[in-house]
PDB file of N, CA and C in Angstrom:
ATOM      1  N   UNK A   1     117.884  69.917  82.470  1.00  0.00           N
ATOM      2  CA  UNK A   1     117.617  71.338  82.607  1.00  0.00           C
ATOM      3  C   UNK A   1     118.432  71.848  83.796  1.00  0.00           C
ATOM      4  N   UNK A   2     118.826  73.170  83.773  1.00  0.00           N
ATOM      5  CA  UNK A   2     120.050  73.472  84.955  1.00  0.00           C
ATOM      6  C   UNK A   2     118.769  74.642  85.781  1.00  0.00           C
ATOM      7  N   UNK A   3     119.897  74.472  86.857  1.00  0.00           N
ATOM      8  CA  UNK A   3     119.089  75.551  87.749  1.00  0.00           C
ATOM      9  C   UNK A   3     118.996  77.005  87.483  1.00  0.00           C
ATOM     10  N   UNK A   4     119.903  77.030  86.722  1.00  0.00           N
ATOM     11  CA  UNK A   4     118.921  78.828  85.853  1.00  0.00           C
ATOM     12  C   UNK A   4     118.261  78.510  85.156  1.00  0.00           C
ATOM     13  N   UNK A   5     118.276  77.571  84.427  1.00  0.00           N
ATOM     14  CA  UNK A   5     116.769  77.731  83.487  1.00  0.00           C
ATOM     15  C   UNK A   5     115.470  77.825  83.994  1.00  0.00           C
ATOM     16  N   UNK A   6     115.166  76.830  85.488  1.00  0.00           N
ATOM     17  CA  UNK A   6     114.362  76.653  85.968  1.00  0.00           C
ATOM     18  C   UNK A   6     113.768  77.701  86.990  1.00  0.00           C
ATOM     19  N   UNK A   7     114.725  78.416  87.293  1.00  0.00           N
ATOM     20  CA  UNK A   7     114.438  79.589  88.086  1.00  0.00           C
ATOM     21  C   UNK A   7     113.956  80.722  86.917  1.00  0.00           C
ATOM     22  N   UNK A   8     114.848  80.758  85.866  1.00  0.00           N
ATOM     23  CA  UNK A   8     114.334  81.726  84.939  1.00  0.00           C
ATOM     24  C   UNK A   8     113.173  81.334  84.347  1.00  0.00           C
ATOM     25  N   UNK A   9     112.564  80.081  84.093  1.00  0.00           N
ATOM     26  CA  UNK A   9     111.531  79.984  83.894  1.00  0.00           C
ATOM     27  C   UNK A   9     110.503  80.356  84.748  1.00  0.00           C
ATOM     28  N   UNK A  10     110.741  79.953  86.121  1.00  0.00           N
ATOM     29  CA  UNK A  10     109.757  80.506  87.266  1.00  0.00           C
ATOM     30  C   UNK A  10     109.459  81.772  87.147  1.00  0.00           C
ATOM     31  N   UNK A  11     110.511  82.882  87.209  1.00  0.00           N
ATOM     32  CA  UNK A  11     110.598  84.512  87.366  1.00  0.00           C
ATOM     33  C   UNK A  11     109.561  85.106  85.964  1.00  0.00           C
ATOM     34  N   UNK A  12     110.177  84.112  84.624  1.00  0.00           N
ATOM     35  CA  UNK A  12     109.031  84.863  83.787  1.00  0.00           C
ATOM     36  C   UNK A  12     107.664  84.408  83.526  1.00  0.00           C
ATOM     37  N   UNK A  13     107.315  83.503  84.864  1.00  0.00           N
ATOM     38  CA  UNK A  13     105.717  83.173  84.586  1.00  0.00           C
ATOM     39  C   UNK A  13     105.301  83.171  85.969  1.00  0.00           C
ATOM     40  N   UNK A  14     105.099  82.689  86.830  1.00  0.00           N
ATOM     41  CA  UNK A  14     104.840  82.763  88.314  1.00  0.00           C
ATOM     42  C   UNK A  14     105.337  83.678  89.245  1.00  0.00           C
ATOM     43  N   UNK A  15     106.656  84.214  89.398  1.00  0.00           N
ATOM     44  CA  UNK A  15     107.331  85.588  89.417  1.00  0.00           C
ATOM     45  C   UNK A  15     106.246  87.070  88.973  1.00  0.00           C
ATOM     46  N   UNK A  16     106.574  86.683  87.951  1.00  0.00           N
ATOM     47  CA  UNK A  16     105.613  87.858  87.307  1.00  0.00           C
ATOM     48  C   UNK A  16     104.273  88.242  87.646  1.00  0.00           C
ATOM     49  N   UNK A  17     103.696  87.047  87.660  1.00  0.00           N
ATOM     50  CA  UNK A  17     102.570  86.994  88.196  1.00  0.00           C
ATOM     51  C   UNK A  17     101.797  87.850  89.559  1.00  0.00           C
ATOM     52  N   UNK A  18     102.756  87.455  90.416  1.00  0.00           N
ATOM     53  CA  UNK A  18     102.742  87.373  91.788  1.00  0.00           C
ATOM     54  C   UNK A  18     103.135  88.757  91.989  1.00  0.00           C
ATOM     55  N   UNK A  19     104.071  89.313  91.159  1.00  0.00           N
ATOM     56  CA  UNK A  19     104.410  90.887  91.366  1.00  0.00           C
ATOM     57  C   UNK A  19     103.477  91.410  90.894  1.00  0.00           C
ATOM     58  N   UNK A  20     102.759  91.650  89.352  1.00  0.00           N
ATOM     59  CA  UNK A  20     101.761  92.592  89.155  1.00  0.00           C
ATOM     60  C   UNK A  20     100.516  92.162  90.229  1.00  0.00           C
ATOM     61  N   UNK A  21     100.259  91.247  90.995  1.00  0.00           N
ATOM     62  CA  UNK A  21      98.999  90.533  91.858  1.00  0.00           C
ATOM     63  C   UNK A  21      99.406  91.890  92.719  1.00  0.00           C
ATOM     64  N   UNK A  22     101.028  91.640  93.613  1.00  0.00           N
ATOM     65  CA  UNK A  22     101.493  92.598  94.465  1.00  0.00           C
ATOM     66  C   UNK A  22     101.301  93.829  94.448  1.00  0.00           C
ATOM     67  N   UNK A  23     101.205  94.376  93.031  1.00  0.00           N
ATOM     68  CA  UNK A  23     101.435  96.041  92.483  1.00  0.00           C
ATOM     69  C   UNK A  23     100.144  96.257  92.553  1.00  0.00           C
ATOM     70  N   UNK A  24      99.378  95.401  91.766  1.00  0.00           N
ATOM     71  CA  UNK A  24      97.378  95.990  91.889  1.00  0.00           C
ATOM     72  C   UNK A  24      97.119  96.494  93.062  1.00  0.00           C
ATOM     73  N   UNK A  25      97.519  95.419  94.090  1.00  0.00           N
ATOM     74  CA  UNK A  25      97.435  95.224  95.358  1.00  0.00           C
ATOM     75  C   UNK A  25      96.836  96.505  95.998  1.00  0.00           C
ATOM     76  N   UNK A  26      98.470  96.892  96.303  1.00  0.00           N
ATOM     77  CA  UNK A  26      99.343  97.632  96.703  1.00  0.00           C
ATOM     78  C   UNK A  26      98.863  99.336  96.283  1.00  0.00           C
ATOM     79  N   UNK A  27      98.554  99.317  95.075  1.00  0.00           N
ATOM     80  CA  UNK A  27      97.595 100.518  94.476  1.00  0.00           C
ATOM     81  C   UNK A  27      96.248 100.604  94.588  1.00  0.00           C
ATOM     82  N   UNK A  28      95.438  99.705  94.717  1.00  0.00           N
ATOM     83  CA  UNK A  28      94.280  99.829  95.195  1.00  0.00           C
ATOM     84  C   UNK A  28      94.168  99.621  96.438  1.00  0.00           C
ATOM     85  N   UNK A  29      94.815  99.664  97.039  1.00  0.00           N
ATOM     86  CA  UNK A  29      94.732  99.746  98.783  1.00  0.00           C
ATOM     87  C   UNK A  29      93.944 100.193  99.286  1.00  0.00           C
ATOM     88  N   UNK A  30      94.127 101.871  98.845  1.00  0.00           N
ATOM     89  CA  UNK A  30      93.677 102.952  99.927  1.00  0.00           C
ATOM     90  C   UNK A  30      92.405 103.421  99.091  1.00  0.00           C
ATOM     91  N   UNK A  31      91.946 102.638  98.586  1.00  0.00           N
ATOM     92  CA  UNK A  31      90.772 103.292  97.685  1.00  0.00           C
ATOM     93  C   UNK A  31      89.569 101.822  98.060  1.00  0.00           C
ATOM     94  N   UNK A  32      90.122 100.887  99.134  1.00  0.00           N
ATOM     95  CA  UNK A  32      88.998 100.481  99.715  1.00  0.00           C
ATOM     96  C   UNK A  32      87.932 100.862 100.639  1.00  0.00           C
ATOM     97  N   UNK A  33      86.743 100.372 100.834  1.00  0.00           N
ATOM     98  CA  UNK A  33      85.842 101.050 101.318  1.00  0.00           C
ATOM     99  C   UNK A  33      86.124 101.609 102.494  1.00  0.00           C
ATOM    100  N   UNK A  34      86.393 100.688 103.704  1.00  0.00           N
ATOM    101  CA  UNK A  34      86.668 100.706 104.615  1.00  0.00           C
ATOM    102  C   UNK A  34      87.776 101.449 105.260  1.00  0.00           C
ATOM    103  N   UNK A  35      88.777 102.011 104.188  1.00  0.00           N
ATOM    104  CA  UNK A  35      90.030 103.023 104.514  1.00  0.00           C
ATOM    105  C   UNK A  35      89.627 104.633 104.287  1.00  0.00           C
ATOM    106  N   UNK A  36      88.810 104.759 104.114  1.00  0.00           N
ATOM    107  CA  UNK A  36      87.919 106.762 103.929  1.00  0.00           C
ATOM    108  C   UNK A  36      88.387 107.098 105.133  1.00  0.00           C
ATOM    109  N   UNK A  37      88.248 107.050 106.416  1.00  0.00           N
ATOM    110  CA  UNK A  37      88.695 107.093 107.569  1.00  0.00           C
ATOM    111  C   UNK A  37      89.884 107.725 107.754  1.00  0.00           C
ATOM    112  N   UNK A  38      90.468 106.698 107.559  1.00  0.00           N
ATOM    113  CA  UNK A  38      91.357 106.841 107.844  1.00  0.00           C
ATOM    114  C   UNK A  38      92.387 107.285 106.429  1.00  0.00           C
ATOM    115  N   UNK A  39      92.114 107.956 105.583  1.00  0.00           N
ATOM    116  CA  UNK A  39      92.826 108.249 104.779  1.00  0.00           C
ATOM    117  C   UNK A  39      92.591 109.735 104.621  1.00  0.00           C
ATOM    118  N   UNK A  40      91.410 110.063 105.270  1.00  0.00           N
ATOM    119  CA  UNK A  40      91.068 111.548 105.364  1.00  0.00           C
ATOM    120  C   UNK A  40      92.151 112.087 107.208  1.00  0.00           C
ATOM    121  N   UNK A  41      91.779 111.205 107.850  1.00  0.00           N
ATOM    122  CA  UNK A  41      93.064 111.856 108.835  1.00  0.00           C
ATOM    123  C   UNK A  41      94.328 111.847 108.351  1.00  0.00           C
ATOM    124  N   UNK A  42      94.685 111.421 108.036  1.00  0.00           N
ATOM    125  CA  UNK A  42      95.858 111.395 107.396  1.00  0.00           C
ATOM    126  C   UNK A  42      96.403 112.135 106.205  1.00  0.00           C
ATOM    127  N   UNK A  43      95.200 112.349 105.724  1.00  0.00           N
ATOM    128  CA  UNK A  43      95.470 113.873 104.906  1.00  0.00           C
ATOM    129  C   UNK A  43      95.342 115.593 105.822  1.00  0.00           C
ATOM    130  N   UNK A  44      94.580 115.151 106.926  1.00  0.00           N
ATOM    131  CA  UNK A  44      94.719 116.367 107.874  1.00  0.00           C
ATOM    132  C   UNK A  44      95.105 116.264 108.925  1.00  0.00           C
ATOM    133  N   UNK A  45      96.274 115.340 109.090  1.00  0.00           N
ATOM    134  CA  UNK A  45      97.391 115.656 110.305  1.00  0.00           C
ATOM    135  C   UNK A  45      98.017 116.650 110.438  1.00  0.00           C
ATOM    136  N   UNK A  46      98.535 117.364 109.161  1.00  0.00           N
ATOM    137  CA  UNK A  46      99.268 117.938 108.881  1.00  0.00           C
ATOM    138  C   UNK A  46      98.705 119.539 109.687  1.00  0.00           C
ATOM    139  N   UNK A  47      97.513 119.865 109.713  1.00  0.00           N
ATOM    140  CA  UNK A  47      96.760 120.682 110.054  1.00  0.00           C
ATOM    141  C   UNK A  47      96.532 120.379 111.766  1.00  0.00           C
ATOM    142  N   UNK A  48      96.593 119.556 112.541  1.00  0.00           N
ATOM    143  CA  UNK A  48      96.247 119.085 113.917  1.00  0.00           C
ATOM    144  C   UNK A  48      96.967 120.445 114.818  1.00  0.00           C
ATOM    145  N   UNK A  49      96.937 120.753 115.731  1.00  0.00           N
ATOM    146  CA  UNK A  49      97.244 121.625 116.655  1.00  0.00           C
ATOM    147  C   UNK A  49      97.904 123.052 115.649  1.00  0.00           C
ATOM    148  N   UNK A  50      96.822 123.505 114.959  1.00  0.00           N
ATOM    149  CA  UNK A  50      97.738 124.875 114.713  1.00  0.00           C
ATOM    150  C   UNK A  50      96.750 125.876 114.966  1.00  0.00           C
ATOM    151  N   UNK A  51      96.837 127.485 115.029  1.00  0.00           N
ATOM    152  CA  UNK A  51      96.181 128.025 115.889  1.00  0.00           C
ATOM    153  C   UNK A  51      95.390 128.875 114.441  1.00  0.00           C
ATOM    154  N   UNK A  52      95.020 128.633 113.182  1.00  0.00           N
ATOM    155  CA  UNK A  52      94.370 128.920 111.950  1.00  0.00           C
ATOM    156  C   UNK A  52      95.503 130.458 112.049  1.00  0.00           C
ATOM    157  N   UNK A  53      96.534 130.605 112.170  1.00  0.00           N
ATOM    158  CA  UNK A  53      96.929 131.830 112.064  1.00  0.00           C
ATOM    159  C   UNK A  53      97.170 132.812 112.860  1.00  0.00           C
ATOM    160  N   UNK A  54      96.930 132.490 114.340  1.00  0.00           N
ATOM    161  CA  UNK A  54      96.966 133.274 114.973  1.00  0.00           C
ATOM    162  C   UNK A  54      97.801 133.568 116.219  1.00  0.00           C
TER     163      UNK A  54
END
């Protein structure tokens, strides 16, 4: 067996794997419990020192 086969075998089973593991990941991040916190400042930074208009 040559060394592309064996790598290409890796990439389409353990490779793969390991990336959609990565992508779930990676997307359910910020929707853990413990990140509300800090995901609500961070939606109102944007708002920090302004004078509401005036």
């Amino acid at each position: 067996m040559s060394t592309y086969d064996t790598l290409r075998h890796f990439a389409d089973s353990w490779a793969l794997i390991m990336m959609v593991g990565t992508f779930l990941t990676f997307c359910l991040w910020p929707f853990r419990p413990g990140a509300r916190k800090r995901n609500r400042d961070a939606a109102t930074l944007i708002f920090k020192d302004q004078n509401d208009g005036e």
